[in-house]
C-alpha atoms as a PDB file:
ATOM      1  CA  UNK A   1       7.314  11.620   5.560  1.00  0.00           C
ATOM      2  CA  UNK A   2       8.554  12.723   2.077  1.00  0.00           C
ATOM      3  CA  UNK A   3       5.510  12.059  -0.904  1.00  0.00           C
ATOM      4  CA  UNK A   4       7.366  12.295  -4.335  1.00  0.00           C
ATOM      5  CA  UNK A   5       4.346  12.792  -7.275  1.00  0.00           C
ATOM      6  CA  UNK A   6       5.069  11.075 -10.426  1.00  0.00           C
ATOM      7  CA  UNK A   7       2.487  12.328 -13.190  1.00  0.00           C
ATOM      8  CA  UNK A   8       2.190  11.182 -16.935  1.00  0.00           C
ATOM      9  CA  UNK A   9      -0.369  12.811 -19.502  1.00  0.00           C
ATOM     10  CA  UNK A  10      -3.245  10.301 -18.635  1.00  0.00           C
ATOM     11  CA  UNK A  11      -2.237   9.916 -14.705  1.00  0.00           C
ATOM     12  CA  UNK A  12       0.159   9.595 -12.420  1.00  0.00           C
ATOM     13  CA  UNK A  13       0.522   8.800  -8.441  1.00  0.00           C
ATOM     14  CA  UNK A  14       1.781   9.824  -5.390  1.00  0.00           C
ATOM     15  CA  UNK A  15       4.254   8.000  -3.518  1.00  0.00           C
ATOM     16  CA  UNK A  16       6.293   7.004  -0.408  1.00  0.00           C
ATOM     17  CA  UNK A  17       9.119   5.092   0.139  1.00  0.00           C
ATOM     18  CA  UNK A  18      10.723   4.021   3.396  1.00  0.00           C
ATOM     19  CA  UNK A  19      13.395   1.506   3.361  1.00  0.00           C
ATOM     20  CA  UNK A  20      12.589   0.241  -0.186  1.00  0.00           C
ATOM     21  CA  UNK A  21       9.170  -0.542   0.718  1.00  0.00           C
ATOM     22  CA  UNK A  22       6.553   1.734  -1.795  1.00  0.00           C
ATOM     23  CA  UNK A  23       3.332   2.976  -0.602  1.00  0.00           C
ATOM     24  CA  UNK A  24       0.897   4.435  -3.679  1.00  0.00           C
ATOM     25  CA  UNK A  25      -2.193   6.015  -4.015  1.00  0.00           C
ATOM     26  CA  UNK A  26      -2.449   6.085  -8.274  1.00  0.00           C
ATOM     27  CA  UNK A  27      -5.187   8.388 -10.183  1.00  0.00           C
ATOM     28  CA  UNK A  28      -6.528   8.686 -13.558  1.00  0.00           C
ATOM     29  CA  UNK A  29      -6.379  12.022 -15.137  1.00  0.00           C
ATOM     30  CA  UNK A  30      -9.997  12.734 -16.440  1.00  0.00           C
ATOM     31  CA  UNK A  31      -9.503  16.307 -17.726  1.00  0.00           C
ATOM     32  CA  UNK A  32      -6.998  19.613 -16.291  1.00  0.00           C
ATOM     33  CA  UNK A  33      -9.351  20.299 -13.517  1.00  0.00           C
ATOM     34  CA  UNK A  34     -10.624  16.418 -12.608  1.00  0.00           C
ATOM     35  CA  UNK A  35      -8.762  13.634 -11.421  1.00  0.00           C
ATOM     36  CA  UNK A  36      -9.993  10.496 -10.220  1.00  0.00           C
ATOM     37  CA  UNK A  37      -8.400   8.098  -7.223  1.00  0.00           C
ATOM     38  CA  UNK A  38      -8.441   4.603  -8.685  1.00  0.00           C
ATOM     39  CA  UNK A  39      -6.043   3.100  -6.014  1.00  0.00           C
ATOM     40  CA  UNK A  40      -4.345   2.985  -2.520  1.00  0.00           C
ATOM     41  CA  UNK A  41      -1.441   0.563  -2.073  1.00  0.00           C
ATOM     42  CA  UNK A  42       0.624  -0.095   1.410  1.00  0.00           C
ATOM     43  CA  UNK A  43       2.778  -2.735   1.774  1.00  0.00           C
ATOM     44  CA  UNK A  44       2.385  -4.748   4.927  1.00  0.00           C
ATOM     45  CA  UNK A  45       5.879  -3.426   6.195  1.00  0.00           C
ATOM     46  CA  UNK A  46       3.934   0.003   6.494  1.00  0.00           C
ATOM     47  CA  UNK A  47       0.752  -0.516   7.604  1.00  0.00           C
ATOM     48  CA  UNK A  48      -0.484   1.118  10.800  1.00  0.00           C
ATOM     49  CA  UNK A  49       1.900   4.055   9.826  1.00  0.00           C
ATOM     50  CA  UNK A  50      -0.555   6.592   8.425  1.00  0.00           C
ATOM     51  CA  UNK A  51       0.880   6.407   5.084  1.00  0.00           C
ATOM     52  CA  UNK A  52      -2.256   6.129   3.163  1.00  0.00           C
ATOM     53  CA  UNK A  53      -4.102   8.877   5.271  1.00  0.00           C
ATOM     54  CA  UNK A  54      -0.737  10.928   4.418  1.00  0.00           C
ATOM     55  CA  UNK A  55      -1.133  10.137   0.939  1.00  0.00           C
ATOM     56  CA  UNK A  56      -5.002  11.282   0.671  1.00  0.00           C
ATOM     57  CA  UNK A  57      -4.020  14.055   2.524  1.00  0.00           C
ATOM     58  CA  UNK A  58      -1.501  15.009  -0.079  1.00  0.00           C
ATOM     59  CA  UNK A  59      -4.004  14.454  -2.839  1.00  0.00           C
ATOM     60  CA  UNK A  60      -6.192  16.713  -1.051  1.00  0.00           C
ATOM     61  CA  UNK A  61      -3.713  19.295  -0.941  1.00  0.00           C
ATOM     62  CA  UNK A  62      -2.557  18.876  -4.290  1.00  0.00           C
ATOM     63  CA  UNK A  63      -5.892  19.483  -5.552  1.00  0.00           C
ATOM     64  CA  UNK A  64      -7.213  23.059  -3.552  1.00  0.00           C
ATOM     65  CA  UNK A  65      -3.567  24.366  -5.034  1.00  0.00           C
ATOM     66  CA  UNK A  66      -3.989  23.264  -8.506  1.00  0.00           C
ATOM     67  CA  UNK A  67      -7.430  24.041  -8.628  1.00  0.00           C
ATOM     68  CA  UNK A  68      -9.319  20.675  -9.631  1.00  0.00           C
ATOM     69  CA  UNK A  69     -11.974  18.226  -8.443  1.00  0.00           C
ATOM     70  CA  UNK A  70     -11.652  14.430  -7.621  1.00  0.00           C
ATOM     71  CA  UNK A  71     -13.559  11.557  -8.185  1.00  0.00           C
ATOM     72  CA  UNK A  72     -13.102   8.724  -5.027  1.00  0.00           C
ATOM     73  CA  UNK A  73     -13.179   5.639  -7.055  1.00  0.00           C
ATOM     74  CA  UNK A  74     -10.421   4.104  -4.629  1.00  0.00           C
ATOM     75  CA  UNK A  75     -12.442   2.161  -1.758  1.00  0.00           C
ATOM     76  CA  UNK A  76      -9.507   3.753   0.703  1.00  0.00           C
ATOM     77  CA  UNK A  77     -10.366   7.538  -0.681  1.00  0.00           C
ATOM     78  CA  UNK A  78     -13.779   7.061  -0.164  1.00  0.00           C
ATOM     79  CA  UNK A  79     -14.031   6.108   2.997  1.00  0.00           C
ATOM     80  CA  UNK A  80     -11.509   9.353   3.940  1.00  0.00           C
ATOM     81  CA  UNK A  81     -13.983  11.612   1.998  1.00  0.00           C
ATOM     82  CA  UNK A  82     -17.130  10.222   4.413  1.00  0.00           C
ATOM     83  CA  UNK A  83     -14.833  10.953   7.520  1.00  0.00           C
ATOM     84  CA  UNK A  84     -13.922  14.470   6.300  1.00  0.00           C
ATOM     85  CA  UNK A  85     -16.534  16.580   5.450  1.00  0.00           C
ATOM     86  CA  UNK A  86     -14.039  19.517   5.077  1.00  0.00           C
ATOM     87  CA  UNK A  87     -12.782  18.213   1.781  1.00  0.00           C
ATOM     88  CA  UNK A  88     -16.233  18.009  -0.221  1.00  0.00           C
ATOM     89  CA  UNK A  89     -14.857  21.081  -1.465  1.00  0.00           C
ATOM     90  CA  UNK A  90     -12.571  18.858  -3.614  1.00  0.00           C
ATOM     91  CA  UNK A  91     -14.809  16.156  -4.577  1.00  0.00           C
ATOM     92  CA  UNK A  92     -16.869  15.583  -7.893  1.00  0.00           C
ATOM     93  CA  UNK A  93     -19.522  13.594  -7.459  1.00  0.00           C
END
C-alpha cells in the first residue's frame, strides 16, 4: 500500500489511493514538534482493507522519525492509541 503525505504550513494529511478511491487521515499542525489527528476518512469501496490502521500506522512512524508528539482528536486515532500501548511514546496528552 503506497501512503503519499501532503503537508501545508498549518497541516497536512496522509493519503491512499486505490483505483481513484481516497482514503485520509488529515492533522492540524500545532507547533514543529506537535501535531494533532483531527480526521480518518475511508471510502466504503475500502473498508475492511486496513487502510486506516495503515494510515495511523504511518502517522506513528512519521512521528518517532521526525521527532514530535500527537494529539488523538480523531475518534479512529484514539481508539488505535487505547489498543497500542507501544505508541504512548508518541502521544501528548
Amino acid at each position: 500500500m503506497n501512503i503519499t503525505h501532503e503537508e501545508q504550513p498549518a497541516g497536512g494529511r496522509y493519503i491512499v489511493d486505490i483505483d481513484g478511491h481516497v482514503a485520509e487521515m488529515t492533522y492540524t499542525r500545532k507547533s514543529p514538534e506537535l501535531i494533532s489527528i483531527d480526521h480518518t476518512g475511508v471510502p466504503d469501496a475500502l473498508r475492511g482493507k486496513g487502510i486506516a490502521q495503515a494510515l495511523a500506522e504511518f502517522a506513528v512512524k512519521q512521528a518517532r522519525s521526525g521527532g514530535w508528539k500527537i494529539i488523538p482528536r480523531c475518534s479512529f486515532f484514539q481508539a488505535q492509541v487505547e489498543r497500542h500501548p507501544d505508541w504512548q511514546d508518541i502521544v501528548s496528552k
